[in-house]
C-alpha atoms as a PDB file:
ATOM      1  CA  UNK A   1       0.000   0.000   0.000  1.00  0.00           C
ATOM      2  CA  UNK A   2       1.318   3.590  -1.098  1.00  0.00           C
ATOM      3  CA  UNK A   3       0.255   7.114  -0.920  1.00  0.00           C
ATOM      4  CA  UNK A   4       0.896  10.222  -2.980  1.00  0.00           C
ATOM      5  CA  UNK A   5      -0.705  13.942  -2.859  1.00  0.00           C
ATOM      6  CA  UNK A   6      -2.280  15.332  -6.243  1.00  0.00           C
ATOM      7  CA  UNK A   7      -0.434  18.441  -7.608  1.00  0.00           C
ATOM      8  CA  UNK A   8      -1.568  21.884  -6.402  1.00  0.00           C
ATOM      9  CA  UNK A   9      -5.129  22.443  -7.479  1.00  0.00           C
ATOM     10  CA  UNK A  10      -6.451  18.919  -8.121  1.00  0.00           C
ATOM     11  CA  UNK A  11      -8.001  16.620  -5.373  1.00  0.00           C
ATOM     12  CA  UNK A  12      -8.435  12.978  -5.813  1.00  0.00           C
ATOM     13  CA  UNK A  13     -11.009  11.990  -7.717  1.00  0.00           C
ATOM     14  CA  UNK A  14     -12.835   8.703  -6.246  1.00  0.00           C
ATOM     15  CA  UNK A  15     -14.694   7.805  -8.830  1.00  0.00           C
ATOM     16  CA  UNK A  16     -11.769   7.518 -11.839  1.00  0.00           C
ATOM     17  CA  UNK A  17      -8.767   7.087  -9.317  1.00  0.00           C
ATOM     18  CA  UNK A  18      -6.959  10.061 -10.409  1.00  0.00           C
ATOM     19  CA  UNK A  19      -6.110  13.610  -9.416  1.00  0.00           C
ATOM     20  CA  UNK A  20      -8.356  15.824 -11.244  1.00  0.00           C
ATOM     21  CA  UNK A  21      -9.426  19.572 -11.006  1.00  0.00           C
ATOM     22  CA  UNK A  22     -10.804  20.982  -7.738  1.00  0.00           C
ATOM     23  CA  UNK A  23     -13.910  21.617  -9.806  1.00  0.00           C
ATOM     24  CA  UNK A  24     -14.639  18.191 -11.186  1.00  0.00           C
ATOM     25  CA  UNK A  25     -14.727  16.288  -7.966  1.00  0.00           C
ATOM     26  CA  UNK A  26     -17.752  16.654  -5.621  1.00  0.00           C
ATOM     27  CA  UNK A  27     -16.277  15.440  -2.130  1.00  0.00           C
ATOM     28  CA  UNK A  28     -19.938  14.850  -1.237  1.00  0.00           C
ATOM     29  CA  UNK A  29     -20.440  12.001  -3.533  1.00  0.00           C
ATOM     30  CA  UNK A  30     -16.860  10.549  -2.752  1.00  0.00           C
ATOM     31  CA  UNK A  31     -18.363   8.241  -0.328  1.00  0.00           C
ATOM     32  CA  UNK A  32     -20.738   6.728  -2.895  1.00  0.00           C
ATOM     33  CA  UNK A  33     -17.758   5.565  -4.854  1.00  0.00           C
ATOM     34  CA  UNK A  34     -16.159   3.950  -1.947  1.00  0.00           C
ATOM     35  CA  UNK A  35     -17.129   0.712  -2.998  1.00  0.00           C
ATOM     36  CA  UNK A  36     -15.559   0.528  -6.030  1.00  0.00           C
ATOM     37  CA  UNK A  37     -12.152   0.142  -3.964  1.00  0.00           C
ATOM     38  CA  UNK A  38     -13.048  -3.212  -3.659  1.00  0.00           C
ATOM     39  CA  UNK A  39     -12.905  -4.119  -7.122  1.00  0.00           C
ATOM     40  CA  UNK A  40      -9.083  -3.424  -7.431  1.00  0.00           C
ATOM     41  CA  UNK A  41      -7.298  -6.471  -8.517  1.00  0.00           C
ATOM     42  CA  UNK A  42     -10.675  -8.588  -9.641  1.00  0.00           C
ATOM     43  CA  UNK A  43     -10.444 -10.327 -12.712  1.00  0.00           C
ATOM     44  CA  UNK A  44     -13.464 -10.700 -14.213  1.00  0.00           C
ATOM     45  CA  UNK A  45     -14.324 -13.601 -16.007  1.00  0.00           C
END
């Protein structure tokens, strides 16, 4: 397990798994896409 910060100006985006701009990424909503952390690493068949 790592951890980076985004560059100045961006904030992680949950949903995509990137840094994006500060005005794409609704921090409210980040918890709805909290789930998708648990698809990492599936392969699907």
């Amino acid at each position: 397990m790592g951890s980076f910060l985004c560059p100045n100006g961006t904030l992680f985006n949950q949903e995509y798994f990137v840094c994006d701009w500060w005005y794409n990424v609704d921090c409210n909503e980040a918890i709805s896409s909290y789930g998708l952390n648990a698809r990492i690493g599936v392969v699907e068949e």
